[in-house]
C-alpha atoms as a PDB file:
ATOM      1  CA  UNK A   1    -184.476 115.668  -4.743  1.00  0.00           C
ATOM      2  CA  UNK A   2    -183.240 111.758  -4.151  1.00  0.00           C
ATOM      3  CA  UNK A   3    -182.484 111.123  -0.600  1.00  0.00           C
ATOM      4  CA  UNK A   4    -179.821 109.173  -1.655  1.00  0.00           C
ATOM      5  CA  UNK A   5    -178.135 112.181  -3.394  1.00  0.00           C
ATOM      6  CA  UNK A   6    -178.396 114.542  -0.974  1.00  0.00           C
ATOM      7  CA  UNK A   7    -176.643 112.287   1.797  1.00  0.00           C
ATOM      8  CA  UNK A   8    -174.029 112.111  -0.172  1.00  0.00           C
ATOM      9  CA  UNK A   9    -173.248 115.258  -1.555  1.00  0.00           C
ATOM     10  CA  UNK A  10    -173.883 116.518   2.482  1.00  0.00           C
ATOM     11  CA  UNK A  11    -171.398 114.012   3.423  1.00  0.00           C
ATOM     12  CA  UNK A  12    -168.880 114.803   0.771  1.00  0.00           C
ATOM     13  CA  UNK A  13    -169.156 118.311   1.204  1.00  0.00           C
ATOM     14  CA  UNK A  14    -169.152 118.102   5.076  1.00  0.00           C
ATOM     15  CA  UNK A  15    -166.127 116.159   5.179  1.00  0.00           C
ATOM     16  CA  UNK A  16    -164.621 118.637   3.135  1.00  0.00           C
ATOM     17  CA  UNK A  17    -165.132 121.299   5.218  1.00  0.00           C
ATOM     18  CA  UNK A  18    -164.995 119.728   8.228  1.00  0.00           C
ATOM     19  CA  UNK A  19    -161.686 118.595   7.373  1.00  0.00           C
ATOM     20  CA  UNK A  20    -160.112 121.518   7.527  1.00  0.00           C
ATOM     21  CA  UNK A  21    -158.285 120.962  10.305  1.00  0.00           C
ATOM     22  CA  UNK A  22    -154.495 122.342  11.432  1.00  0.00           C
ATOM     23  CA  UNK A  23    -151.440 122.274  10.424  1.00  0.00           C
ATOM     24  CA  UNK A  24    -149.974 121.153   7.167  1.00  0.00           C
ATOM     25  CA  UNK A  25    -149.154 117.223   6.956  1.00  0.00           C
ATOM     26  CA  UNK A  26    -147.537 115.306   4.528  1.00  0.00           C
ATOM     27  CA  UNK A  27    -149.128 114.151   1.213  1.00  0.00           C
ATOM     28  CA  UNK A  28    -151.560 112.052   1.547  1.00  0.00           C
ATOM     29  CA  UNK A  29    -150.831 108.530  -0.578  1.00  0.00           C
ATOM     30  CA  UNK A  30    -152.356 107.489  -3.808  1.00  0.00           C
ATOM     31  CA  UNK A  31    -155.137 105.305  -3.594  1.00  0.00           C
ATOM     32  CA  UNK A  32    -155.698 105.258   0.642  1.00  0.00           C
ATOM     33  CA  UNK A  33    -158.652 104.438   2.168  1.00  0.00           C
ATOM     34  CA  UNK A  34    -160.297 106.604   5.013  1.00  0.00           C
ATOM     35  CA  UNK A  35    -163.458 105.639   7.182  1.00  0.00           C
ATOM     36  CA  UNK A  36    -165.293 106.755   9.721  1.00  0.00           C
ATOM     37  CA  UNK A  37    -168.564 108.221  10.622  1.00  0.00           C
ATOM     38  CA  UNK A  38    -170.235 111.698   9.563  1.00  0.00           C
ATOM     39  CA  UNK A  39    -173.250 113.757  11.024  1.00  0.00           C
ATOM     40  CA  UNK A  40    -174.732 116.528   8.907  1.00  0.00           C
ATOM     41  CA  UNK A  41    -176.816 119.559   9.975  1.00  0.00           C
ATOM     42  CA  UNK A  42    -178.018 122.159   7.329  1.00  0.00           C
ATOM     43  CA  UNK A  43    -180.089 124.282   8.988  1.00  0.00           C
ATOM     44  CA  UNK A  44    -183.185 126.885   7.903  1.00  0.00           C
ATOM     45  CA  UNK A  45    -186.371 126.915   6.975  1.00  0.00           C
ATOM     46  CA  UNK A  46    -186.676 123.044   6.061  1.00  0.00           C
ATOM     47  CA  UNK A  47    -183.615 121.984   8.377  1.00  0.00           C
ATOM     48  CA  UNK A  48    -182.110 118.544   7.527  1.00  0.00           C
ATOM     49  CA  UNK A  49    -180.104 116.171   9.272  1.00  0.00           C
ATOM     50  CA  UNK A  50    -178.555 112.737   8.826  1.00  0.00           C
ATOM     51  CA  UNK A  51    -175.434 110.588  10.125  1.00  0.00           C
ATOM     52  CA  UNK A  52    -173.702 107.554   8.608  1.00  0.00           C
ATOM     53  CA  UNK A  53    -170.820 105.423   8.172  1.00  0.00           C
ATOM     54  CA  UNK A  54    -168.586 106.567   5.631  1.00  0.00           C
ATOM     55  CA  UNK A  55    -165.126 104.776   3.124  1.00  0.00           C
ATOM     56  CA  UNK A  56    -163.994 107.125   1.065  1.00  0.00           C
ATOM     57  CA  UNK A  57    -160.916 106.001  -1.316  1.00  0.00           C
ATOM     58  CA  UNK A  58    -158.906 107.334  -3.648  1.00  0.00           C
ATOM     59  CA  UNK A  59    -158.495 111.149  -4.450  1.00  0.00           C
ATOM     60  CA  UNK A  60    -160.080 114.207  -5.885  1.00  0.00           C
ATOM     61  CA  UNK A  61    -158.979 113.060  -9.238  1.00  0.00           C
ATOM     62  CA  UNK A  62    -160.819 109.612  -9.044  1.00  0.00           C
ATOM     63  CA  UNK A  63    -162.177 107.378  -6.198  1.00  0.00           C
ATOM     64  CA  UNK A  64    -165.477 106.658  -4.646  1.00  0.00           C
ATOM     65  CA  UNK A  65    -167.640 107.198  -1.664  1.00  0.00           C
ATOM     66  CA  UNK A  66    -169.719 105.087  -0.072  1.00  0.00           C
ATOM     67  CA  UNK A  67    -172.287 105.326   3.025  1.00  0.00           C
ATOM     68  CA  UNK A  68    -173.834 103.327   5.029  1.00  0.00           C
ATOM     69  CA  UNK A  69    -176.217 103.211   8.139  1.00  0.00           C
ATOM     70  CA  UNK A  70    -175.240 101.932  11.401  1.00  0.00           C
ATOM     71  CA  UNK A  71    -176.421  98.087  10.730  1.00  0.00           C
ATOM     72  CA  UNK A  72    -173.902  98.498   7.001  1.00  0.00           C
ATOM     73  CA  UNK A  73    -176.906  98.904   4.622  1.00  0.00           C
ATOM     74  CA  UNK A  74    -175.461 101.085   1.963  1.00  0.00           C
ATOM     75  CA  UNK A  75    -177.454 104.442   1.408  1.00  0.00           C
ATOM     76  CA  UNK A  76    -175.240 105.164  -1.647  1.00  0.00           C
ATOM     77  CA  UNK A  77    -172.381 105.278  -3.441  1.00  0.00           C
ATOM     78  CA  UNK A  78    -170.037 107.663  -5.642  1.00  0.00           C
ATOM     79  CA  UNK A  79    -167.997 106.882  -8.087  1.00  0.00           C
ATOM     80  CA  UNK A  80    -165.677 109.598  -9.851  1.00  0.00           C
ATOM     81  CA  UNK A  81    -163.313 110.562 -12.125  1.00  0.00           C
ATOM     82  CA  UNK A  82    -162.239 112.773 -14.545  1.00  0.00           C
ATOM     83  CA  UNK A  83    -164.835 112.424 -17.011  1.00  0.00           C
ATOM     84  CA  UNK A  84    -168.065 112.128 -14.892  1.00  0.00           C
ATOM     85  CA  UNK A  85    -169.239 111.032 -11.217  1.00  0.00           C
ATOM     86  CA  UNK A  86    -171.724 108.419 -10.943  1.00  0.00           C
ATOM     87  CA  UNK A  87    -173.765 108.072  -8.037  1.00  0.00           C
ATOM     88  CA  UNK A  88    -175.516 105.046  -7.303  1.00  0.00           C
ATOM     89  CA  UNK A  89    -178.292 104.774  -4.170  1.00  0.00           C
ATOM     90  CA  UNK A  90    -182.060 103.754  -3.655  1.00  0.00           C
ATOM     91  CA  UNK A  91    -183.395 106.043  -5.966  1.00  0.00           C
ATOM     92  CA  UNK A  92    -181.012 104.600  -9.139  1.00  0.00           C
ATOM     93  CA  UNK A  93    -178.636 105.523 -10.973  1.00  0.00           C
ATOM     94  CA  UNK A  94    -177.688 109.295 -11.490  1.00  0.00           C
ATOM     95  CA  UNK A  95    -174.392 111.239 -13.639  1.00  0.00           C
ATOM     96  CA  UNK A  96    -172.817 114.056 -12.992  1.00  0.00           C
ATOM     97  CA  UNK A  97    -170.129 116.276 -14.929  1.00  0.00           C
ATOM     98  CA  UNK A  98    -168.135 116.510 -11.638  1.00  0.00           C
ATOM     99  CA  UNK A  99    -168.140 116.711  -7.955  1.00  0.00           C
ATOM    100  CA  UNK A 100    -169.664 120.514  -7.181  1.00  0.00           C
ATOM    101  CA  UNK A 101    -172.123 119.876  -9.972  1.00  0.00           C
ATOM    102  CA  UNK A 102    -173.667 116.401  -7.513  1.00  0.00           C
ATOM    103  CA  UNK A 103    -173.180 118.898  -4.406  1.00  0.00           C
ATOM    104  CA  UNK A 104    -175.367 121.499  -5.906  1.00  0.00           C
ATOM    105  CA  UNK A 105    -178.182 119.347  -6.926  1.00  0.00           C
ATOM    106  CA  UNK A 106    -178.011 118.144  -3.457  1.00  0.00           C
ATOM    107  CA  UNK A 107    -177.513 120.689  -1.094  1.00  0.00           C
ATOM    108  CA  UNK A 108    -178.860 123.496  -3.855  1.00  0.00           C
ATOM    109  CA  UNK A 109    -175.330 125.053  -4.145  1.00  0.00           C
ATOM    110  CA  UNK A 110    -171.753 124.240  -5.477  1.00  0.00           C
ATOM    111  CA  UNK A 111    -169.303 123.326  -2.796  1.00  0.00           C
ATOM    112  CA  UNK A 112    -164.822 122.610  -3.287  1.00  0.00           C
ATOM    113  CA  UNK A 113    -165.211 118.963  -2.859  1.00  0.00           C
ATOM    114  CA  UNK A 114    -162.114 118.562  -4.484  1.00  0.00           C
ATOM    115  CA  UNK A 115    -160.832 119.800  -1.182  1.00  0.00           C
ATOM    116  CA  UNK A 116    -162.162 116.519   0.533  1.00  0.00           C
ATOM    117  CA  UNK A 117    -158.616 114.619   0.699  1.00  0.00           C
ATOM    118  CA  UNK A 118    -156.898 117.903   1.886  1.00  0.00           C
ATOM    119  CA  UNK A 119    -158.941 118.384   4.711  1.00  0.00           C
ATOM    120  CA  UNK A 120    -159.405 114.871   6.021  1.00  0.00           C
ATOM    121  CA  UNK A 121    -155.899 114.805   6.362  1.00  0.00           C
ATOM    122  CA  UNK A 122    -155.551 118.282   8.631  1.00  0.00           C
ATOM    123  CA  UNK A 123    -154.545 120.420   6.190  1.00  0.00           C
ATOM    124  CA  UNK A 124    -156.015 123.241   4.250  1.00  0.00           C
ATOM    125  CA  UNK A 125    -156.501 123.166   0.221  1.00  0.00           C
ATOM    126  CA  UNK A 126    -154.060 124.962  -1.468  1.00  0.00           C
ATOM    127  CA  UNK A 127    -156.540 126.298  -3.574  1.00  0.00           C
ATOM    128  CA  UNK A 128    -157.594 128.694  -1.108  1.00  0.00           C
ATOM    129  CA  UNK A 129    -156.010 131.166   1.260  1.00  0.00           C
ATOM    130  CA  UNK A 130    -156.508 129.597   5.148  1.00  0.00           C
ATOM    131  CA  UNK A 131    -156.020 131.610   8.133  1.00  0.00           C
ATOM    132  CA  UNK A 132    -155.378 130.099  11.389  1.00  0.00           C
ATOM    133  CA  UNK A 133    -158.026 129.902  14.641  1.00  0.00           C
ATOM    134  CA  UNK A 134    -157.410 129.004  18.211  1.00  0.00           C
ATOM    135  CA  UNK A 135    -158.945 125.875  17.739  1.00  0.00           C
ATOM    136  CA  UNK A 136    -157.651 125.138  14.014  1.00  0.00           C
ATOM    137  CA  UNK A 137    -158.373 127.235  11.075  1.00  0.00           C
ATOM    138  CA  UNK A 138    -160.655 128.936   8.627  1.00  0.00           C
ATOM    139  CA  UNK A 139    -161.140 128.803   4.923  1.00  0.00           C
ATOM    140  CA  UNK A 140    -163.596 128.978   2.248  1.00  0.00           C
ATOM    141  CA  UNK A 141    -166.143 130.404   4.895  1.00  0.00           C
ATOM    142  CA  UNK A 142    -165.721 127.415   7.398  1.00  0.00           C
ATOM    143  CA  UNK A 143    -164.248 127.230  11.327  1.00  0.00           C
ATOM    144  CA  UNK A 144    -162.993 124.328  11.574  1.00  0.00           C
ATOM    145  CA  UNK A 145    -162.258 122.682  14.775  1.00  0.00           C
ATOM    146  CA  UNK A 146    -159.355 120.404  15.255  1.00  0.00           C
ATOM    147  CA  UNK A 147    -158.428 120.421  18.824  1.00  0.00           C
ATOM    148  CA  UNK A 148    -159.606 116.894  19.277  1.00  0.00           C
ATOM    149  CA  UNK A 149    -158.066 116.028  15.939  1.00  0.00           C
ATOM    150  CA  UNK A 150    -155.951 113.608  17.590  1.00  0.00           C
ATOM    151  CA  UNK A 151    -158.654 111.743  19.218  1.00  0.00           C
ATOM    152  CA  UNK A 152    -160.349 111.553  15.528  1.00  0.00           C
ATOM    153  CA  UNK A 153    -163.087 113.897  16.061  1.00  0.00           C
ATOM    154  CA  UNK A 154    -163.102 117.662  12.861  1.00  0.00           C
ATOM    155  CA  UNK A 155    -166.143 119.646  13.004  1.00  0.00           C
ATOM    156  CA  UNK A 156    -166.653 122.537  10.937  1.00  0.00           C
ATOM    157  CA  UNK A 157    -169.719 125.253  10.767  1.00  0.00           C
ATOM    158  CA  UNK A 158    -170.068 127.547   8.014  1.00  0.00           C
ATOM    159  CA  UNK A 159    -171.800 130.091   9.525  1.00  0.00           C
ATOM    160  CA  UNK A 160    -173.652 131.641   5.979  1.00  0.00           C
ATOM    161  CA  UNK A 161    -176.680 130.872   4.937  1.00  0.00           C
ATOM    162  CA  UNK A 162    -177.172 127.807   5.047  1.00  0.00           C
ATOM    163  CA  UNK A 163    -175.568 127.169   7.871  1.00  0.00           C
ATOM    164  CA  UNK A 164    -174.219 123.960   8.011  1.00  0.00           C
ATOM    165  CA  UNK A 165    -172.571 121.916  11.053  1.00  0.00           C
ATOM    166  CA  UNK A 166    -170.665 118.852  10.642  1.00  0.00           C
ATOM    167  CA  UNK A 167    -168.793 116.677  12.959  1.00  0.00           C
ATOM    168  CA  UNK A 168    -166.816 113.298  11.455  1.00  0.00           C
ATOM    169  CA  UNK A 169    -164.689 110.856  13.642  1.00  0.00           C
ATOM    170  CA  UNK A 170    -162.618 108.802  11.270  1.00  0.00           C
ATOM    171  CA  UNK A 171    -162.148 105.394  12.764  1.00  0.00           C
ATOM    172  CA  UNK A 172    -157.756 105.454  12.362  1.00  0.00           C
ATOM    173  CA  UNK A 173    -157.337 109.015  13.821  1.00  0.00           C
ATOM    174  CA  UNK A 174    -153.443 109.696  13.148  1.00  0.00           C
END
């Protein structure tokens, strides 16, 4: 597996569910830009962890993801729509027919990324049912932690196997 790939499809689908957050705000706009930084933990037998900057524009429709380390070397980049997501790190050049389908290859299972823009923005996916926690909420299998939302700070843990742990702090916490 590309290292490349799998930071991104960890950080796509731990923004996701880390997103999760509280309450239900209003839309998100067309086309807005979010950044910030991500740390990953997927634990088990061969555990794996990363962090990096993230900008993540657009929506679940079409938009792009990019990462970067600390010093703003981009690890990679994802570009979607549609019709296909491209991803584009170290390693080359790589297609997929969707989001889940670059999450699986990564992280070796298929994951709601099309919940990313929901979550980021406190809110649950309406795709799902969500029920509320004393700290935020749950859905899809996740906790998710929002009570220093307003500080910038969502962490989620899914607590099945794999477990995964993620914490973000997006950099314009509203």
């Amino acid at each position: 597996m590309r290292r490349g790939c799998a930071l991104l499809a960890a950080a796509c689908a731990a923004a996701v569910w880390l997103a999760g957050c509280a309450g239900v705000g209003p839309p998100a706009p067309q086309g807005e830009r979010l950044a910030g930084r991500l740390s990953v933990r997927v634990e088990g037998d061969a555990a794996r962890n990363f962090n990096a900057a993230f900008e993540l524009e657009g929506s679940s429709e079409s938009g792009q993801l990019s990462l970067t380390t600390p010093l703003g070397i981009q690890l990679a980049r994802a570009d979607w729509s549609p019709r296909q997501v491209r991803l584009r790190s170290g390693d080359g050049e790589r297609l997929y027919p969707d989001l889940e389908s670059l999450a699986e290859d990564a992280l070796g299972e298929r994951v709601p990324l099309a919940a990313l823009f929901d979550w980021l923005h406190a809110r649950p996916w309406p795709g799902a049912p969500s029920a509320a926690q004393p700290q935020g909420f749950s859905q899809l299998g996740w906790v998710v932690d929002v009570s220093r939302r307003a500080e910038g700070w969502v962490e989620a843990r899914r607590a099945a196997l794999p477990v995964v742990s993620v914490r973000a702090k997006l950099d314009d916490a509203r």
